[in-house]
C-alpha atoms as a PDB file:
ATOM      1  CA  UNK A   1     -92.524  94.591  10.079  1.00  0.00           C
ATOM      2  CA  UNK A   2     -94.887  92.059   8.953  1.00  0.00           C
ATOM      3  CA  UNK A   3     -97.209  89.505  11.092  1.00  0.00           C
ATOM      4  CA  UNK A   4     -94.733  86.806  10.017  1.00  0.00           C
ATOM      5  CA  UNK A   5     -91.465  89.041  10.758  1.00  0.00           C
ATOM      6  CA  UNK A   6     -92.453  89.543  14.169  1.00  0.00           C
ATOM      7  CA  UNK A   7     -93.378  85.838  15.109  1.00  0.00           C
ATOM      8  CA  UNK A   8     -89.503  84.826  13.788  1.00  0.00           C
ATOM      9  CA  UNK A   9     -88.578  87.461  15.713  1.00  0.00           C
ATOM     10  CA  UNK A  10     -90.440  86.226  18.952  1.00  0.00           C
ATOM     11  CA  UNK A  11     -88.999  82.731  18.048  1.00  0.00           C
ATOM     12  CA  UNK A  12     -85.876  84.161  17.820  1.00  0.00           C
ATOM     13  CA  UNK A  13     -86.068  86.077  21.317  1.00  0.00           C
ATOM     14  CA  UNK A  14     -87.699  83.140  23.307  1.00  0.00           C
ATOM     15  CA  UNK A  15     -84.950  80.664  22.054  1.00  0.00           C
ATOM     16  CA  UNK A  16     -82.536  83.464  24.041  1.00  0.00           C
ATOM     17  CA  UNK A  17     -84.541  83.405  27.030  1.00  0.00           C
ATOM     18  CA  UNK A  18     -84.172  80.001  27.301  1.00  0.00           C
ATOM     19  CA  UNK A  19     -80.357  80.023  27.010  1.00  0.00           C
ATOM     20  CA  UNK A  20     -80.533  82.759  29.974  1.00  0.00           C
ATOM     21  CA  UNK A  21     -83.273  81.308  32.068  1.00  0.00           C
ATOM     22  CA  UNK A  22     -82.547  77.517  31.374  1.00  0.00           C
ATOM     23  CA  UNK A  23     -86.635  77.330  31.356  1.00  0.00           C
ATOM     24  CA  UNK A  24     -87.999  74.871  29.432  1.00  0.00           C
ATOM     25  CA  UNK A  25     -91.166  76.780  28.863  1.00  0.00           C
ATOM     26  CA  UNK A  26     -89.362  79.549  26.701  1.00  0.00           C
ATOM     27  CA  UNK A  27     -88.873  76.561  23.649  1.00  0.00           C
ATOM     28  CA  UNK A  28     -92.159  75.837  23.943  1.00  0.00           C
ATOM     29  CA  UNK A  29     -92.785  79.560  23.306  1.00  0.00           C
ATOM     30  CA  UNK A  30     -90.366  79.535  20.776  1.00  0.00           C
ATOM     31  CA  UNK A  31     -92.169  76.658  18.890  1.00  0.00           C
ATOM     32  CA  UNK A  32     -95.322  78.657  19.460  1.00  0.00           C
ATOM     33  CA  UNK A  33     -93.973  82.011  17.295  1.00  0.00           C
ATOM     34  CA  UNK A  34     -92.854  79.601  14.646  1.00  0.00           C
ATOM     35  CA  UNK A  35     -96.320  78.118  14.005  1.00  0.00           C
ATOM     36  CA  UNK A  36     -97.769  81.296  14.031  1.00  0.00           C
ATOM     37  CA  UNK A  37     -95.819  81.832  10.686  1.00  0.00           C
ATOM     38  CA  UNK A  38     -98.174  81.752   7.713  1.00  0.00           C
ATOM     39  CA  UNK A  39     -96.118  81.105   4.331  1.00  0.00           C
ATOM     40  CA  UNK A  40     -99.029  81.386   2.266  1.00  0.00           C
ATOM     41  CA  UNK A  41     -99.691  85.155   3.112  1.00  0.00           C
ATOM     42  CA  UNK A  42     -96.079  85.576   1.317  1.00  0.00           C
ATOM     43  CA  UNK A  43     -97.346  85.653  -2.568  1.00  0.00           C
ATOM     44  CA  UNK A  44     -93.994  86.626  -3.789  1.00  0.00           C
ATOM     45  CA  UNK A  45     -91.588  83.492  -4.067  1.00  0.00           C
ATOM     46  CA  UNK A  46     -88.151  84.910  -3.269  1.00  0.00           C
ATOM     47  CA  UNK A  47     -89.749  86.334   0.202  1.00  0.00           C
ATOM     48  CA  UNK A  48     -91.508  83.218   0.663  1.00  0.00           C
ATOM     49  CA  UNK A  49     -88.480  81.036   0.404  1.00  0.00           C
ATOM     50  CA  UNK A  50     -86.687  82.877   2.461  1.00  0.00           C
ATOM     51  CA  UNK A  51     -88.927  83.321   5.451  1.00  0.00           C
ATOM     52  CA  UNK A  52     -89.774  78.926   4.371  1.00  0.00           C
ATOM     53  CA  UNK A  53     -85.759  78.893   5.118  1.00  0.00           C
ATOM     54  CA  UNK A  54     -85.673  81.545   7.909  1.00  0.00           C
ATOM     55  CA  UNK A  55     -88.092  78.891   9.569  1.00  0.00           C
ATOM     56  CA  UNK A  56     -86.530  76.005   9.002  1.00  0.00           C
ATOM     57  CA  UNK A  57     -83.391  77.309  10.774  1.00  0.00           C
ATOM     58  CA  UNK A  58     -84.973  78.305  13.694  1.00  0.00           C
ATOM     59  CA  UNK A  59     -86.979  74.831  14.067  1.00  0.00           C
ATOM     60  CA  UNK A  60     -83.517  73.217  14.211  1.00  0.00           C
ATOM     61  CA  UNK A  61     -82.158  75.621  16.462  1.00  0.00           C
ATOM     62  CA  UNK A  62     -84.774  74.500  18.683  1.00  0.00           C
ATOM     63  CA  UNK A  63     -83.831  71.145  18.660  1.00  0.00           C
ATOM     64  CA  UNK A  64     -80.335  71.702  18.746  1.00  0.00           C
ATOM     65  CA  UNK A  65     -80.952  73.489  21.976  1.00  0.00           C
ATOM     66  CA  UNK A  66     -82.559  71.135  23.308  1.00  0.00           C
ATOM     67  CA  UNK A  67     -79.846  68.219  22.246  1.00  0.00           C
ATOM     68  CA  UNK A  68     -77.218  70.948  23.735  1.00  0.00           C
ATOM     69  CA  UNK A  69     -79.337  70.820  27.111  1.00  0.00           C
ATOM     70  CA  UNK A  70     -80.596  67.109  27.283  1.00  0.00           C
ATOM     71  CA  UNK A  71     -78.885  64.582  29.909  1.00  0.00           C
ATOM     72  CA  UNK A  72     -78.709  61.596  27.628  1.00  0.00           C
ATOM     73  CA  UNK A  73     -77.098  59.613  31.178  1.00  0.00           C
ATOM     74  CA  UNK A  74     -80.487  61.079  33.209  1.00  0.00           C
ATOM     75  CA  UNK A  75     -82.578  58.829  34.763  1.00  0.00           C
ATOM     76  CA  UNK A  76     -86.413  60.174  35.695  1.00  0.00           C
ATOM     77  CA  UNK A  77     -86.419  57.240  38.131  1.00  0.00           C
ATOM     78  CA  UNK A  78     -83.642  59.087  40.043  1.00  0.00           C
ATOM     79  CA  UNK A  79     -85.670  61.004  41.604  1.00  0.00           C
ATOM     80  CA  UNK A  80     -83.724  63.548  44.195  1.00  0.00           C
ATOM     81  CA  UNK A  81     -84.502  63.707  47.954  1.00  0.00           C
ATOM     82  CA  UNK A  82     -86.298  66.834  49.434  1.00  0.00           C
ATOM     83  CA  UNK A  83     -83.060  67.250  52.084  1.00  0.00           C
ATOM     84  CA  UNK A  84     -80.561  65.248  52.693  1.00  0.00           C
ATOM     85  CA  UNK A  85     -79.712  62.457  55.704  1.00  0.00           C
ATOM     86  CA  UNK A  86     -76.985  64.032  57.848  1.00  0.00           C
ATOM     87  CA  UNK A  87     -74.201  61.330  59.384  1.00  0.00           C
ATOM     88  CA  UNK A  88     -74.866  60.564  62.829  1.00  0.00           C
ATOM     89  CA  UNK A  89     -72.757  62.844  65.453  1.00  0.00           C
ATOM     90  CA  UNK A  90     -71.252  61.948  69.064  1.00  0.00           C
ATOM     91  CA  UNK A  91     -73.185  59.947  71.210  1.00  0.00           C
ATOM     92  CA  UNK A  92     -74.930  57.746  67.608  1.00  0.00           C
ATOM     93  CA  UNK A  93     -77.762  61.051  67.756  1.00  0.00           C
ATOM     94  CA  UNK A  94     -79.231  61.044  64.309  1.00  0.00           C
ATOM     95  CA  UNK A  95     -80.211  64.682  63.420  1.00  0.00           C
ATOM     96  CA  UNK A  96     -83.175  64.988  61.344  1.00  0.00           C
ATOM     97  CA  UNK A  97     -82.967  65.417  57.632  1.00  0.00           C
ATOM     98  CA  UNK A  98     -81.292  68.986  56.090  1.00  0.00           C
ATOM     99  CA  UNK A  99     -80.045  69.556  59.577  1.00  0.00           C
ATOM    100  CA  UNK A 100     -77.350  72.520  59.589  1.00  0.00           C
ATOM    101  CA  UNK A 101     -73.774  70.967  58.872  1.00  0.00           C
ATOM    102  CA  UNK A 102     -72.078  72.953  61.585  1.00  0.00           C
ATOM    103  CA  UNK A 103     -73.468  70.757  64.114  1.00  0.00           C
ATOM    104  CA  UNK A 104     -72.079  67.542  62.639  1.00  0.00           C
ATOM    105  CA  UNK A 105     -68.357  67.450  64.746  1.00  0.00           C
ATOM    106  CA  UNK A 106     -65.861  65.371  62.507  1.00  0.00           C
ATOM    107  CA  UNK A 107     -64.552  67.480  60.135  1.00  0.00           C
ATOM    108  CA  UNK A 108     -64.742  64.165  57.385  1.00  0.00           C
ATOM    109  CA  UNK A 109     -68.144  63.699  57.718  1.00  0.00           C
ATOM    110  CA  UNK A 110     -69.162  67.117  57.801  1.00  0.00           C
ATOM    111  CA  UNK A 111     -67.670  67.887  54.443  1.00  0.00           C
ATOM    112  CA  UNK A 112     -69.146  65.157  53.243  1.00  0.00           C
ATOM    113  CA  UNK A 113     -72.379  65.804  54.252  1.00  0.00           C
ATOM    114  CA  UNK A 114     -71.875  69.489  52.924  1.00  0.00           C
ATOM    115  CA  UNK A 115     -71.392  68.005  49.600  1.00  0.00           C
ATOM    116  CA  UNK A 116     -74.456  65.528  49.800  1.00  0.00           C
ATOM    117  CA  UNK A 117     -76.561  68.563  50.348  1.00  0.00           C
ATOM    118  CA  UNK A 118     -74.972  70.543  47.408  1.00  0.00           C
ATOM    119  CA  UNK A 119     -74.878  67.612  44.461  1.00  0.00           C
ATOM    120  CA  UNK A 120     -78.613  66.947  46.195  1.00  0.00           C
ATOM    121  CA  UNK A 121     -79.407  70.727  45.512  1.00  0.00           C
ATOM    122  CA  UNK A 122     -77.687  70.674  41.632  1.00  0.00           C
ATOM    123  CA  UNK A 123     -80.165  67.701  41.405  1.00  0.00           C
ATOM    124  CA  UNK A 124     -83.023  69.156  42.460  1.00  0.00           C
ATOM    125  CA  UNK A 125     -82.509  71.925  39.837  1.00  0.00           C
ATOM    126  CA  UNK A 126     -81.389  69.885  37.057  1.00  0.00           C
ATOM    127  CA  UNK A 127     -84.235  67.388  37.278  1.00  0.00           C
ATOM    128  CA  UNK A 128     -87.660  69.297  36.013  1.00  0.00           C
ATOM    129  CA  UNK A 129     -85.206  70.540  33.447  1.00  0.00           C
ATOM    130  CA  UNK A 130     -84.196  67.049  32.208  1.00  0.00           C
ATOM    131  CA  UNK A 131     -87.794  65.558  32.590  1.00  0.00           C
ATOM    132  CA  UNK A 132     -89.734  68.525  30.362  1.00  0.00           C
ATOM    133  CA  UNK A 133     -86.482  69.353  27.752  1.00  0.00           C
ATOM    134  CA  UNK A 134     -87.409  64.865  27.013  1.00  0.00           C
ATOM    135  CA  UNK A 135     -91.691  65.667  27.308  1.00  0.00           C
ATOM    136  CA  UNK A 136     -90.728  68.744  24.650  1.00  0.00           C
ATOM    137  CA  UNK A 137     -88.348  67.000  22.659  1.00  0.00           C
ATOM    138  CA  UNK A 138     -90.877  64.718  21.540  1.00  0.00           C
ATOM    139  CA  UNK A 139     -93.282  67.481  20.814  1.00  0.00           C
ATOM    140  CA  UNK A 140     -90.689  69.576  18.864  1.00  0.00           C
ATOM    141  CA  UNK A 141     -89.755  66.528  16.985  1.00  0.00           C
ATOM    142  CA  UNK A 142     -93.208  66.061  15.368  1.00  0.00           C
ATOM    143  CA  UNK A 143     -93.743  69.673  14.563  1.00  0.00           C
ATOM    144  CA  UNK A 144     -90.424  69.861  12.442  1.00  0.00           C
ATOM    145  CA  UNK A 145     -91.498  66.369  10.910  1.00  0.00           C
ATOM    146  CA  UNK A 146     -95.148  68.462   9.626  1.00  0.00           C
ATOM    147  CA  UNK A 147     -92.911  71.506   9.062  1.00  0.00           C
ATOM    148  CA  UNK A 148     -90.637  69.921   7.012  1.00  0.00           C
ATOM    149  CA  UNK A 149     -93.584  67.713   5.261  1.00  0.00           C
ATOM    150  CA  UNK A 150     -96.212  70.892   4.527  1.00  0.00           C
ATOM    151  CA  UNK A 151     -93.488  73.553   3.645  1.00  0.00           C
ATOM    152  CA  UNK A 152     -90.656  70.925   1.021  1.00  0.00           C
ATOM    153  CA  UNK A 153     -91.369  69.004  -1.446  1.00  0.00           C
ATOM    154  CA  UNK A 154     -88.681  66.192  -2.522  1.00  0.00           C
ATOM    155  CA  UNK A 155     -86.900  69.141  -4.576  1.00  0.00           C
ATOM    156  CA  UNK A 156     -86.716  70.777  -1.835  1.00  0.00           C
ATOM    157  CA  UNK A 157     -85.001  68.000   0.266  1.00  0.00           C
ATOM    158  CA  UNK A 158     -80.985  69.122  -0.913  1.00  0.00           C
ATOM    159  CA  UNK A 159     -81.840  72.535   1.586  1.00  0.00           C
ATOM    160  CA  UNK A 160     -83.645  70.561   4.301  1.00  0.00           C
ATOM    161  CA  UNK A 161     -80.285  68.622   4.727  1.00  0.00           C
ATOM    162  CA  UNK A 162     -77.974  71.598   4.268  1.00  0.00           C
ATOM    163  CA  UNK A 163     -79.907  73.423   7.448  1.00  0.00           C
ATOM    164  CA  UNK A 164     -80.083  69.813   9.268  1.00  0.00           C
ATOM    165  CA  UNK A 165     -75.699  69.459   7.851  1.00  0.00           C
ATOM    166  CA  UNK A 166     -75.216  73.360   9.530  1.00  0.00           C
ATOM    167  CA  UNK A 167     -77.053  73.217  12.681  1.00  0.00           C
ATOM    168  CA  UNK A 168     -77.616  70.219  14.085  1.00  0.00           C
ATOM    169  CA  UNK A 169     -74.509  68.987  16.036  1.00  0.00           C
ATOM    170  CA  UNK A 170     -75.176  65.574  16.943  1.00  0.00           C
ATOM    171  CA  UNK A 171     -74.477  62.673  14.492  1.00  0.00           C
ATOM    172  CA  UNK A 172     -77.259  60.741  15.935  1.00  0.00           C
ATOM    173  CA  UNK A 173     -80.227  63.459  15.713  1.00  0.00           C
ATOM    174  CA  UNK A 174     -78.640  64.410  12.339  1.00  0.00           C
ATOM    175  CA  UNK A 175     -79.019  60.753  10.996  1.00  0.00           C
ATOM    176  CA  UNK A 176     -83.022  60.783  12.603  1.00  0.00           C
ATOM    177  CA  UNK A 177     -83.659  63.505  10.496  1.00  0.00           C
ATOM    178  CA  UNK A 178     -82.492  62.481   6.986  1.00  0.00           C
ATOM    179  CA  UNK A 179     -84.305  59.290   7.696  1.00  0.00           C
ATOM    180  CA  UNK A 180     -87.267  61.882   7.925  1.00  0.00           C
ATOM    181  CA  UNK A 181     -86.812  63.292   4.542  1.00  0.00           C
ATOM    182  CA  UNK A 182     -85.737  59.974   2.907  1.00  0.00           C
ATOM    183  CA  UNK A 183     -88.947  58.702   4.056  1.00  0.00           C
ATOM    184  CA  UNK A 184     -91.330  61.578   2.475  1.00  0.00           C
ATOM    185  CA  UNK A 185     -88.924  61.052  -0.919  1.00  0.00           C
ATOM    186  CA  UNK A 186     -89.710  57.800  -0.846  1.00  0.00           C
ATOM    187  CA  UNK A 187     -85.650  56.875  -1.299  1.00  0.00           C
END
């Protein structure tokens, strides 16, 4: 396996990881592998294309991930509390903060404290995710804009958008990135 194989293959695993671990950190790796790739040491054409190709794919994947991941309705300024206000109980006693819900008595406000706490908790979890998938979308976005521009040329462009056509889902992102290669054909 050459230097090149095994860096698409690394791409290849850390795009899985992230699926499975829902880690941010494993695109990043992923992005990593794939600039690691070195076309040039590939002096025979027909290998060359195809690992050119083989690259391209996986770049999109990336950013399809990411698209598949991405909140478009989060809001970084909604910022989730570290524990949640229980209701006041008998007697207008205010427990503190992320107090247990079996001591809240009325069965209403208990399960709706129990479900403050939980959305909190899916909050908690969802919001680094949201906050570095945007930070890396913008990171991934530029390397598969210098991808694209050092590895096509305006010949090229008809298998660019055939990749961009097969992988990428959303219409938006789709559109962003044929504006890319219009803009390098000069169209």
């Amino acid at each position: 396996m050459t230097d090149n194989e095994k860096h698409l293959e690394k791409a290849v695993e850390r795009i899985k990881a992230f699926e499975t671990e829902k880690e941010p950190e494993r695109l990043r790796e992923a992005s990593m592998a794939l600039e690691d790739v070195n076309l040039r040491r590939e002096h025979m054409t027909r290998i060359r294309h195809k690992l050119r190709s083989d690259c391209l794919d996986l770049w999109l994947t990336i950013i399809q991930t990411i698209d598949k991941h991405m909140d478009r309705a989060f809001d970084p300024e909604d910022v989730p509390q570290l524990s949640v206000m229980p209701p006041r109980i008998k007697g207008d006693i205010q427990l503190p903060p992320g107090a247990d819900p079996a001591l809240i008595d009325d069965p209403k406000a208990r399960e709706e404290y129990e479900k403050a706490i939980k959305d909190n908790r899916a909050k908690q979890e969802n919001y680094p995710l949201q906050t570095q998938l945007r930070e890396l979308d913008e990171v991934i976005a530029r390397k598969v804009d210098l991808f694209i521009r050092r590895a096509f040329t305006s010949s090229d462009h008809g298998e660019v958008k055939a990749a961009i056509g097969r992988i990428i889902e959303g219409q938006s992102r789709k559109e962003s990135l044929f504006r890319l290669i219009e803009s390098q054909s000069g169209s």
